[in-house]
C-alpha atoms as a PDB file:
ATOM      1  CA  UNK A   1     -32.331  -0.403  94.756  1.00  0.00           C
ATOM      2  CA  UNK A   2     -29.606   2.420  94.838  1.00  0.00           C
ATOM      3  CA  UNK A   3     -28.585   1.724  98.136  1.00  0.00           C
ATOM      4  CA  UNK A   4     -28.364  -2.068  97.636  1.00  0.00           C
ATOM      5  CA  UNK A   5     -26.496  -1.190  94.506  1.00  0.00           C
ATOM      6  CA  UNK A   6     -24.238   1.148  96.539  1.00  0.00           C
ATOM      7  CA  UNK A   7     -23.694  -1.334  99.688  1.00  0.00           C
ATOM      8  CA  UNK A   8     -22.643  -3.896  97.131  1.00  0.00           C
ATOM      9  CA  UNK A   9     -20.050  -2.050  96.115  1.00  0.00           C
ATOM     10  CA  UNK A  10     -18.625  -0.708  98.678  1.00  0.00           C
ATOM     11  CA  UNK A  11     -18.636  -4.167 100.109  1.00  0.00           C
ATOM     12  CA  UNK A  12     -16.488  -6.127  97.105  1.00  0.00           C
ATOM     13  CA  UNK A  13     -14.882  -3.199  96.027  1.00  0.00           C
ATOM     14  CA  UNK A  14     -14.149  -0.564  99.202  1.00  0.00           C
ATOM     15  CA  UNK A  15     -16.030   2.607  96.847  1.00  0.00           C
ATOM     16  CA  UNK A  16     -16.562   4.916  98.612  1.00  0.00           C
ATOM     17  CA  UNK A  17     -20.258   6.705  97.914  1.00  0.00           C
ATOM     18  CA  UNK A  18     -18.674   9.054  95.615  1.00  0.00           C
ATOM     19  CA  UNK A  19     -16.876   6.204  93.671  1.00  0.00           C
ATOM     20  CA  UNK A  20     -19.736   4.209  93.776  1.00  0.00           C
ATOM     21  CA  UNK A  21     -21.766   7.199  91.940  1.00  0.00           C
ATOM     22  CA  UNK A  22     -19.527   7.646  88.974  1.00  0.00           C
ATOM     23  CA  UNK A  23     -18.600   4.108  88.609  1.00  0.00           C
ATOM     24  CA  UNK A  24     -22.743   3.823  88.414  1.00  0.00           C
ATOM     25  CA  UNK A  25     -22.630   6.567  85.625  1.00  0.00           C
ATOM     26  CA  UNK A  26     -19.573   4.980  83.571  1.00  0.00           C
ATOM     27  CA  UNK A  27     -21.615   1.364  82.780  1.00  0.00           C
ATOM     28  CA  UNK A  28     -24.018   2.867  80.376  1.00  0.00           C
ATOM     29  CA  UNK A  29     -20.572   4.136  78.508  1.00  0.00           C
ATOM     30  CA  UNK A  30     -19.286  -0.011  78.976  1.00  0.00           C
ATOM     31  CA  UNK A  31     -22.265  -1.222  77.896  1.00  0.00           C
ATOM     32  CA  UNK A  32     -22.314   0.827  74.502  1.00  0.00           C
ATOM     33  CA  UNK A  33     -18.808  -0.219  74.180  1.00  0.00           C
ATOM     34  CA  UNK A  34     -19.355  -3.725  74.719  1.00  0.00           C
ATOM     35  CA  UNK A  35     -22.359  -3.624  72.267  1.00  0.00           C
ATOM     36  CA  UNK A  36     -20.689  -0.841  69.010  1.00  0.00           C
ATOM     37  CA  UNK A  37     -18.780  -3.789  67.519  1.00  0.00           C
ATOM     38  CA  UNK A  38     -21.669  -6.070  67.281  1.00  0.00           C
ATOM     39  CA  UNK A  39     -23.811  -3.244  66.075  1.00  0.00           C
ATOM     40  CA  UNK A  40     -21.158  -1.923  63.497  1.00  0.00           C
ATOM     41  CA  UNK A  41     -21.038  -5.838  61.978  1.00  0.00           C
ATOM     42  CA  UNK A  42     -25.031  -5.577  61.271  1.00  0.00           C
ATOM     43  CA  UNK A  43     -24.608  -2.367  59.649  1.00  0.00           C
ATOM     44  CA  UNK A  44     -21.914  -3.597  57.778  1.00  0.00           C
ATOM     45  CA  UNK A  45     -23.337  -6.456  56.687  1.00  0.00           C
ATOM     46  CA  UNK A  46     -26.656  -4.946  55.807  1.00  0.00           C
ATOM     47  CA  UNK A  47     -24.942  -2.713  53.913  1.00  0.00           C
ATOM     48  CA  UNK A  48     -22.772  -5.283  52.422  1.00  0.00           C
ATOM     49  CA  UNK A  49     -26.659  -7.259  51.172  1.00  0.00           C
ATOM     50  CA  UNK A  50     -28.227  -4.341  49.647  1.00  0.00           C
ATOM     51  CA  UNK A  51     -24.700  -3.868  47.499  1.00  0.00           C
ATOM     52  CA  UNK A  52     -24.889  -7.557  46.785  1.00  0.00           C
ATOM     53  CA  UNK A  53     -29.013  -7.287  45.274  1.00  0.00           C
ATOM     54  CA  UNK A  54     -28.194  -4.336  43.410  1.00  0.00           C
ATOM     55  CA  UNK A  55     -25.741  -6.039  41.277  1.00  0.00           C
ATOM     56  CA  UNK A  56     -27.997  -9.462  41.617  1.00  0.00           C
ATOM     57  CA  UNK A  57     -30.909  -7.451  39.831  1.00  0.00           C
ATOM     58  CA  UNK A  58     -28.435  -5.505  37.490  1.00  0.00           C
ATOM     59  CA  UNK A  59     -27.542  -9.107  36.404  1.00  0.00           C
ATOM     60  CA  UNK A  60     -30.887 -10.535  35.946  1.00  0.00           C
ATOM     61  CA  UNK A  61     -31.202  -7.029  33.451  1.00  0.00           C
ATOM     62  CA  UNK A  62     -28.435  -7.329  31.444  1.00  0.00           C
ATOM     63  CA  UNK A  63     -29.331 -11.514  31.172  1.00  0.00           C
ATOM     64  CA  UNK A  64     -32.621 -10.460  30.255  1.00  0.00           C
ATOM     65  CA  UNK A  65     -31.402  -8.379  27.568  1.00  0.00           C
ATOM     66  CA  UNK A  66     -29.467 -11.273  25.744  1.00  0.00           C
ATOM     67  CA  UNK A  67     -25.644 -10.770  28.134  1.00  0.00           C
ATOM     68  CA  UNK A  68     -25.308 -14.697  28.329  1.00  0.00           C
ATOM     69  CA  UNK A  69     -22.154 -16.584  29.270  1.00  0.00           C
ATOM     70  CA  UNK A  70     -20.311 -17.870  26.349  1.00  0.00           C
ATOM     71  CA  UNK A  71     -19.715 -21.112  27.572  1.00  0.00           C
ATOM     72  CA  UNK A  72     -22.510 -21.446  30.130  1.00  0.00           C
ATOM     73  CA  UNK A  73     -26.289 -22.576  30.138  1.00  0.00           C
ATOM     74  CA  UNK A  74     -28.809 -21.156  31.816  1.00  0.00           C
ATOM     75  CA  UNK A  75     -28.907 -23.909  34.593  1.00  0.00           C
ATOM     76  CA  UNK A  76     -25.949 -21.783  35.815  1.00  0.00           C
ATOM     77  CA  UNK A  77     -27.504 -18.315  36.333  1.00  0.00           C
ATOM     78  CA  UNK A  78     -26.754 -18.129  39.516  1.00  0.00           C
ATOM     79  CA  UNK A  79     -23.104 -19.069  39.366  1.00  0.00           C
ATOM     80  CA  UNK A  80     -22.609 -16.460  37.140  1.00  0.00           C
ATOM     81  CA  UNK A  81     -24.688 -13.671  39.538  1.00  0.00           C
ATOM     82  CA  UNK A  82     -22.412 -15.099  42.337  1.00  0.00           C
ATOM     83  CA  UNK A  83     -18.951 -14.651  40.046  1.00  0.00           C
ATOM     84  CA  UNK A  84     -20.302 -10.783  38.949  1.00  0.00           C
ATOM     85  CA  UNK A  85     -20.683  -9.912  42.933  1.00  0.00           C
ATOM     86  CA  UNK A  86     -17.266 -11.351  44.039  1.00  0.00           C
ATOM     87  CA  UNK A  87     -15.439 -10.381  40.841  1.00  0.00           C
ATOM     88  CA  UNK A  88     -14.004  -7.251  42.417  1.00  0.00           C
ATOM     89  CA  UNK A  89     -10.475  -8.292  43.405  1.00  0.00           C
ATOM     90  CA  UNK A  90     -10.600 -11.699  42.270  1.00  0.00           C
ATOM     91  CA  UNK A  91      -9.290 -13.228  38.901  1.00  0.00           C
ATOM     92  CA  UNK A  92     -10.156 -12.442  35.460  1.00  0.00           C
ATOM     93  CA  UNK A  93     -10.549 -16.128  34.114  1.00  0.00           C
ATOM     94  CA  UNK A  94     -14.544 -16.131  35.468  1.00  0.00           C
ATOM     95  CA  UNK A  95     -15.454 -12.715  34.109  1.00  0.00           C
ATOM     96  CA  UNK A  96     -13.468 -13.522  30.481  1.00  0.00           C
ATOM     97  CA  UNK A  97     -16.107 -16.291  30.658  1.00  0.00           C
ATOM     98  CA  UNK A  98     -18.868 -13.458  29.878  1.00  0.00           C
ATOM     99  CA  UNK A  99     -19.883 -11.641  26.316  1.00  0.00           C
ATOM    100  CA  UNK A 100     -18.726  -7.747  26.980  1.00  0.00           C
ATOM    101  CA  UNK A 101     -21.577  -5.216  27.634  1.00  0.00           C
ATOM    102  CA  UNK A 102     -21.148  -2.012  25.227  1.00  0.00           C
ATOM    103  CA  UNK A 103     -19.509   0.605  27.272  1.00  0.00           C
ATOM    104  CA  UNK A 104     -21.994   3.066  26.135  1.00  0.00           C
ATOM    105  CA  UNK A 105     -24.603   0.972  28.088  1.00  0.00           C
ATOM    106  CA  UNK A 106     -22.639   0.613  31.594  1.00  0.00           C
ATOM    107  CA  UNK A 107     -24.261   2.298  34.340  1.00  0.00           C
ATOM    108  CA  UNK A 108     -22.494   3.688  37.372  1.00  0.00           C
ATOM    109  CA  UNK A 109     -23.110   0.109  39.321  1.00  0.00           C
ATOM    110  CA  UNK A 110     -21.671  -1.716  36.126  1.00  0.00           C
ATOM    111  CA  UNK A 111     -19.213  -0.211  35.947  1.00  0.00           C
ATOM    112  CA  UNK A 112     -17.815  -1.338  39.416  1.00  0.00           C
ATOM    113  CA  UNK A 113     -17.552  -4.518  38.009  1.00  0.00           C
ATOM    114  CA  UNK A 114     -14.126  -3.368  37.454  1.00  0.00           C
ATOM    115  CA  UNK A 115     -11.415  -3.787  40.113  1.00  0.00           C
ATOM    116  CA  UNK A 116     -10.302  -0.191  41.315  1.00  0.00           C
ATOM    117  CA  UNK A 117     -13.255   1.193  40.059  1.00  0.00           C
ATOM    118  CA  UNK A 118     -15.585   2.276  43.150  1.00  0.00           C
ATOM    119  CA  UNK A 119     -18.985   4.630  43.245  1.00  0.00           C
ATOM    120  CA  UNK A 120     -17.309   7.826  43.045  1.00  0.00           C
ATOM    121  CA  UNK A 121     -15.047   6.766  40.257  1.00  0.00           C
ATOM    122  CA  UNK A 122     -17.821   5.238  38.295  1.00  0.00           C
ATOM    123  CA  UNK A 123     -20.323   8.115  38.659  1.00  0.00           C
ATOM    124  CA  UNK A 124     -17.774  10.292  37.444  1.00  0.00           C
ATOM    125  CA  UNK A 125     -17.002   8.397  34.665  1.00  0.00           C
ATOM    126  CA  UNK A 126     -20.868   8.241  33.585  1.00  0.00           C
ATOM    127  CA  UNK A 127     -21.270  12.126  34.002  1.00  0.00           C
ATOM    128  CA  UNK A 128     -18.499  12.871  31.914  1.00  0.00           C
ATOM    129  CA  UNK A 129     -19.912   9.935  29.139  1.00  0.00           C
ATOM    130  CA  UNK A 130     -23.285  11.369  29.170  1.00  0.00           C
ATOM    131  CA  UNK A 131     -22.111  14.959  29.484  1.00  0.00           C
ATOM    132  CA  UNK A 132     -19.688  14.831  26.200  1.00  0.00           C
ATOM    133  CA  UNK A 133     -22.843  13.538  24.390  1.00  0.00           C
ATOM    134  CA  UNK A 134     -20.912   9.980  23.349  1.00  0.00           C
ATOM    135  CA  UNK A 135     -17.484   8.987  22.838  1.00  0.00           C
ATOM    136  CA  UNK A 136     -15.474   8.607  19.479  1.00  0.00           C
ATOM    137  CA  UNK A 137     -12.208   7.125  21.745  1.00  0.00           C
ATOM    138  CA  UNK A 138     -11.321   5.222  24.392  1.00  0.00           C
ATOM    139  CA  UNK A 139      -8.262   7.411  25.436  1.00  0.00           C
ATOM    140  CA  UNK A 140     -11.077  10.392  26.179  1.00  0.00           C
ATOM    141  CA  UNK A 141     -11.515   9.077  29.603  1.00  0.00           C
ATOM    142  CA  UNK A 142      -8.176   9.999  30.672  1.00  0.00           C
ATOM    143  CA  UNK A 143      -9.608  13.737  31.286  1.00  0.00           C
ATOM    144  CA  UNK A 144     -11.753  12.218  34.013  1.00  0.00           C
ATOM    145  CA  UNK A 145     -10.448  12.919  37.163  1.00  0.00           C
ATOM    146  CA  UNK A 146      -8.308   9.977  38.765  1.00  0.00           C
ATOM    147  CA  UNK A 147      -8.363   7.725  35.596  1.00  0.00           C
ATOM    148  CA  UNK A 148      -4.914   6.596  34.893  1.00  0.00           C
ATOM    149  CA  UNK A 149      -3.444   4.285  31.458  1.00  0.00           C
ATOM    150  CA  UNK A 150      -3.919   1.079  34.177  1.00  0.00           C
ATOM    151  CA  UNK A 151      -7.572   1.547  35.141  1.00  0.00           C
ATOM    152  CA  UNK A 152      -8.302   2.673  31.455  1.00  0.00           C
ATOM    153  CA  UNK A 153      -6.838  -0.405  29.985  1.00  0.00           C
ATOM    154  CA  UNK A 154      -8.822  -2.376  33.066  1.00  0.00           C
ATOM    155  CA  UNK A 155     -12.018  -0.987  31.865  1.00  0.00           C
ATOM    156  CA  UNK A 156     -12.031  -2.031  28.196  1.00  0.00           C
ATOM    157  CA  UNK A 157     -11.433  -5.737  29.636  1.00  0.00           C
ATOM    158  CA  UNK A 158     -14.661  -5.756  30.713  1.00  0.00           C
ATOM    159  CA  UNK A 159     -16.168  -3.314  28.164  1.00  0.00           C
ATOM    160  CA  UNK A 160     -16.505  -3.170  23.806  1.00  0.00           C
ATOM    161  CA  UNK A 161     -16.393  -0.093  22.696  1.00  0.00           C
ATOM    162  CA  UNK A 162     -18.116   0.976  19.822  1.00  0.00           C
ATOM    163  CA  UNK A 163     -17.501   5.574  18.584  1.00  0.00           C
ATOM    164  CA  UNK A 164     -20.642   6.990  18.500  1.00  0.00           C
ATOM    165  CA  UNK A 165     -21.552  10.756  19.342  1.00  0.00           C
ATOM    166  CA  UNK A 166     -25.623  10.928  19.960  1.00  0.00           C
ATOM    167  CA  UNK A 167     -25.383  14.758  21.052  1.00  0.00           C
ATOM    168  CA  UNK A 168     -23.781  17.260  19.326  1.00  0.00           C
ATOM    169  CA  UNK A 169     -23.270  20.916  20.522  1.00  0.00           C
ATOM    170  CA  UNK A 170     -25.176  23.769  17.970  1.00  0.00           C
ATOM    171  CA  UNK A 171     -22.565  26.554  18.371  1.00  0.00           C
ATOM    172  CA  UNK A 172     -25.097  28.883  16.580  1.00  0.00           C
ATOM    173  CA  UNK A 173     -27.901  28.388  19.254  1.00  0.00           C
ATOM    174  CA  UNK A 174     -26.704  27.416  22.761  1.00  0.00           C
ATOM    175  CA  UNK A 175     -26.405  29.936  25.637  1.00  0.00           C
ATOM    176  CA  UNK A 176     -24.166  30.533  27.755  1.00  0.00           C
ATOM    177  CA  UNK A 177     -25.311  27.848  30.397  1.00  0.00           C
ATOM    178  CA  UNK A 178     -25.655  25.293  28.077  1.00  0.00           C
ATOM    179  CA  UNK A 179     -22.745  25.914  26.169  1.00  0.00           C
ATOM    180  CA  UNK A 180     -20.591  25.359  29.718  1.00  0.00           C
ATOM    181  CA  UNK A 181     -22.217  22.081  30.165  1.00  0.00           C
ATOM    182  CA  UNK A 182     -19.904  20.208  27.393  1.00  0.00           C
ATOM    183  CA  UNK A 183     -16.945  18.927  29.617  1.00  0.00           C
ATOM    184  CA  UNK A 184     -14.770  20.733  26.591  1.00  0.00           C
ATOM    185  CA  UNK A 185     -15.983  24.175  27.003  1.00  0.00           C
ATOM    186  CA  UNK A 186     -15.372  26.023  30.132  1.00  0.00           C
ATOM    187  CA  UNK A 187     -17.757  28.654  31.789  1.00  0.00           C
ATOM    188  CA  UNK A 188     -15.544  31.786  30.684  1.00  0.00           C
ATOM    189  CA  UNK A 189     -14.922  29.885  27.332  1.00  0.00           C
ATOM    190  CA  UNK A 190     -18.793  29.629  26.673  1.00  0.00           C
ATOM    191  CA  UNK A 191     -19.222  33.679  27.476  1.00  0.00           C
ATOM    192  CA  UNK A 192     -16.617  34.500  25.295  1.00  0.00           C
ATOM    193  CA  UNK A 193     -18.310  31.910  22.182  1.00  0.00           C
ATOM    194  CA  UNK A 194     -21.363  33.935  22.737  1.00  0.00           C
ATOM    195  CA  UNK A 195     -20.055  37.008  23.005  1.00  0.00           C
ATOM    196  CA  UNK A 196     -18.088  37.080  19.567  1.00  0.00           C
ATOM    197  CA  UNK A 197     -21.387  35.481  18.279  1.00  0.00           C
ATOM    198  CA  UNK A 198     -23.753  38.148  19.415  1.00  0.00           C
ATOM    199  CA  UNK A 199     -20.956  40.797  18.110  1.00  0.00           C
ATOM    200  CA  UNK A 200     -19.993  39.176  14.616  1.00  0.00           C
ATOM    201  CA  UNK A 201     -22.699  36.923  13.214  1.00  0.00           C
ATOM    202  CA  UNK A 202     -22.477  32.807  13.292  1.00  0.00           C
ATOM    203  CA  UNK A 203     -20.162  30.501  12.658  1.00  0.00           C
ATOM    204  CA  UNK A 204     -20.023  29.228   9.835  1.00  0.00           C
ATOM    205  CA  UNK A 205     -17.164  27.007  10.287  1.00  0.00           C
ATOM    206  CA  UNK A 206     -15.007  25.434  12.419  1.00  0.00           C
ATOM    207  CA  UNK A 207     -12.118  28.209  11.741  1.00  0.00           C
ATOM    208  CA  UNK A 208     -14.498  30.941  12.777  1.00  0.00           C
ATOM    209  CA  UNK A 209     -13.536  29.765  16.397  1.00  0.00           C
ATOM    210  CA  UNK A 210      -9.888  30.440  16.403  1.00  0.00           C
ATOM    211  CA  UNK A 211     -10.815  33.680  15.683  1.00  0.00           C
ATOM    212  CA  UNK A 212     -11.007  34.146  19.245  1.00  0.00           C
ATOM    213  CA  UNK A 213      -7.416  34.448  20.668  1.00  0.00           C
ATOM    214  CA  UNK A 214      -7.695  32.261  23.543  1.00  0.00           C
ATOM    215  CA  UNK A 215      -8.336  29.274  21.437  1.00  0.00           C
ATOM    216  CA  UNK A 216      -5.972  27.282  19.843  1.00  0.00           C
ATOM    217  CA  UNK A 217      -5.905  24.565  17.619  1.00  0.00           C
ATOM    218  CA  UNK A 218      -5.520  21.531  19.910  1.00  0.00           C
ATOM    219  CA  UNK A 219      -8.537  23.122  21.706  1.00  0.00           C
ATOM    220  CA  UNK A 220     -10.492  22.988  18.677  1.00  0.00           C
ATOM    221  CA  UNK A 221      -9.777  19.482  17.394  1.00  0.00           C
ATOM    222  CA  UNK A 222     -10.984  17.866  20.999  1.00  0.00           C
ATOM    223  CA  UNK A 223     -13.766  19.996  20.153  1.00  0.00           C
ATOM    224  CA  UNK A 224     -14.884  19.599  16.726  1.00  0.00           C
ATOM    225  CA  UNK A 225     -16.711  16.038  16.201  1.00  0.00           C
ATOM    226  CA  UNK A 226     -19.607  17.433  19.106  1.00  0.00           C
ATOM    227  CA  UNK A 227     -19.599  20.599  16.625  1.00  0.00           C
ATOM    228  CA  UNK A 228     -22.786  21.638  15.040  1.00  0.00           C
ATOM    229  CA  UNK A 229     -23.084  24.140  12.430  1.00  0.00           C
END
């Protein structure tokens, strides 16, 4: 079969042996060439479904939990799944056709309901939610990292909000580690809260904190509505 292969083309092409031998090795390379595009469209588009039933079943949740179009009946469930997939990039006129889901109760694929709002952006955006222990306002979420006033304003288009703190920090009884958690209180900040706790008693008010030097007032009001005495 190698010879044939080799007398064929030295016939229709003049290659020499050695030519023929490394034009022999190079069609594997063609052939993955020829076939990477059509491969890299199924991936894509696999990829592309599984996005597509993740926000189909995040639907059917929040429908089952009362979210229902304000000027739709249910014979158009599936329109509406359809306008929450493509919504990203398109119009607001279908999504303003929807009640808004609590902000509180967006999870990270939600949340990228919102156009300029990806997976990165919206896990951050949960880990800092869930990590200040609730929000009292709306402007907090410019200390996540890459919001801007744009995307914040975006957000609450699609989003109520409604202050609520469900986890509050107890200054007297956290360590160090846990302390460091709050997206508020820095690593060195928690040592030093623990340190001046171990050395002069507890707090027994807000004020006791800027007691320590390296706090300041500003610090303290972000701080004080997680505070617990």
């Amino acid at each position: 079969m190698k010879r044939f292969l080799f007398f064929q083309l030295k016939s229709y092409f003049g290659f020499s042996r050695r030519e023929s031998k490394g034009f022999i090795m190079v069609i594997p390379a063609l052939v993955l060439l020829y076939l990477f595009p059509a491969a890299y469209e199924w991936i894509l588009k696999k990829k592309n479904q599984d996005v597509y039933f993740e926000y189909e079943k995040k639907v059917d949740s929040l429908l089952a939990m009362g979210w229902q179009p304000a000027s739709m009946d249910h014979s158009n469930i599936h329109s509406l799944q359809d306008t929450t997939v493509r919504k990203r990039g398109s119009s607001n006129s279908r999504w303003n056709t929807l009640n808004k889901l609590d902000f509180e109760e967006a999870d990270s694929i939600v949340l990228q309901i919102v156009p300029g709002i990806g997976q990165t952006m919206a896990g951050r955006i949960v880990k800092f939610r869930e990590s200040l222990g609730g929000m009292h306002g709306k402007e907090q979420l410019m200390d996540v990292y890459g919001m801007n006033p744009e995307l914040l304003d975006r957000i609450f288009e699609y989003f109520s909000f409604s202050p609520g703190i469900h986890q509050k920090i107890s200054i007297n009884s956290l360590e160090v580690s846990d302390l460091a958690k709050h997206p508020y209180i820095t690593y060195g900040a928690a040592k030093v809260i623990v340190a001046y706790r171990e050395q002069h008693g507890a707090y027994q008010a807000p004020e006791d904190l800027l007691k320590i030097k390296i706090f300041n007032e500003e610090w303290l009001e972000r701080l004080l509505p997680y505070l617990d005495f």
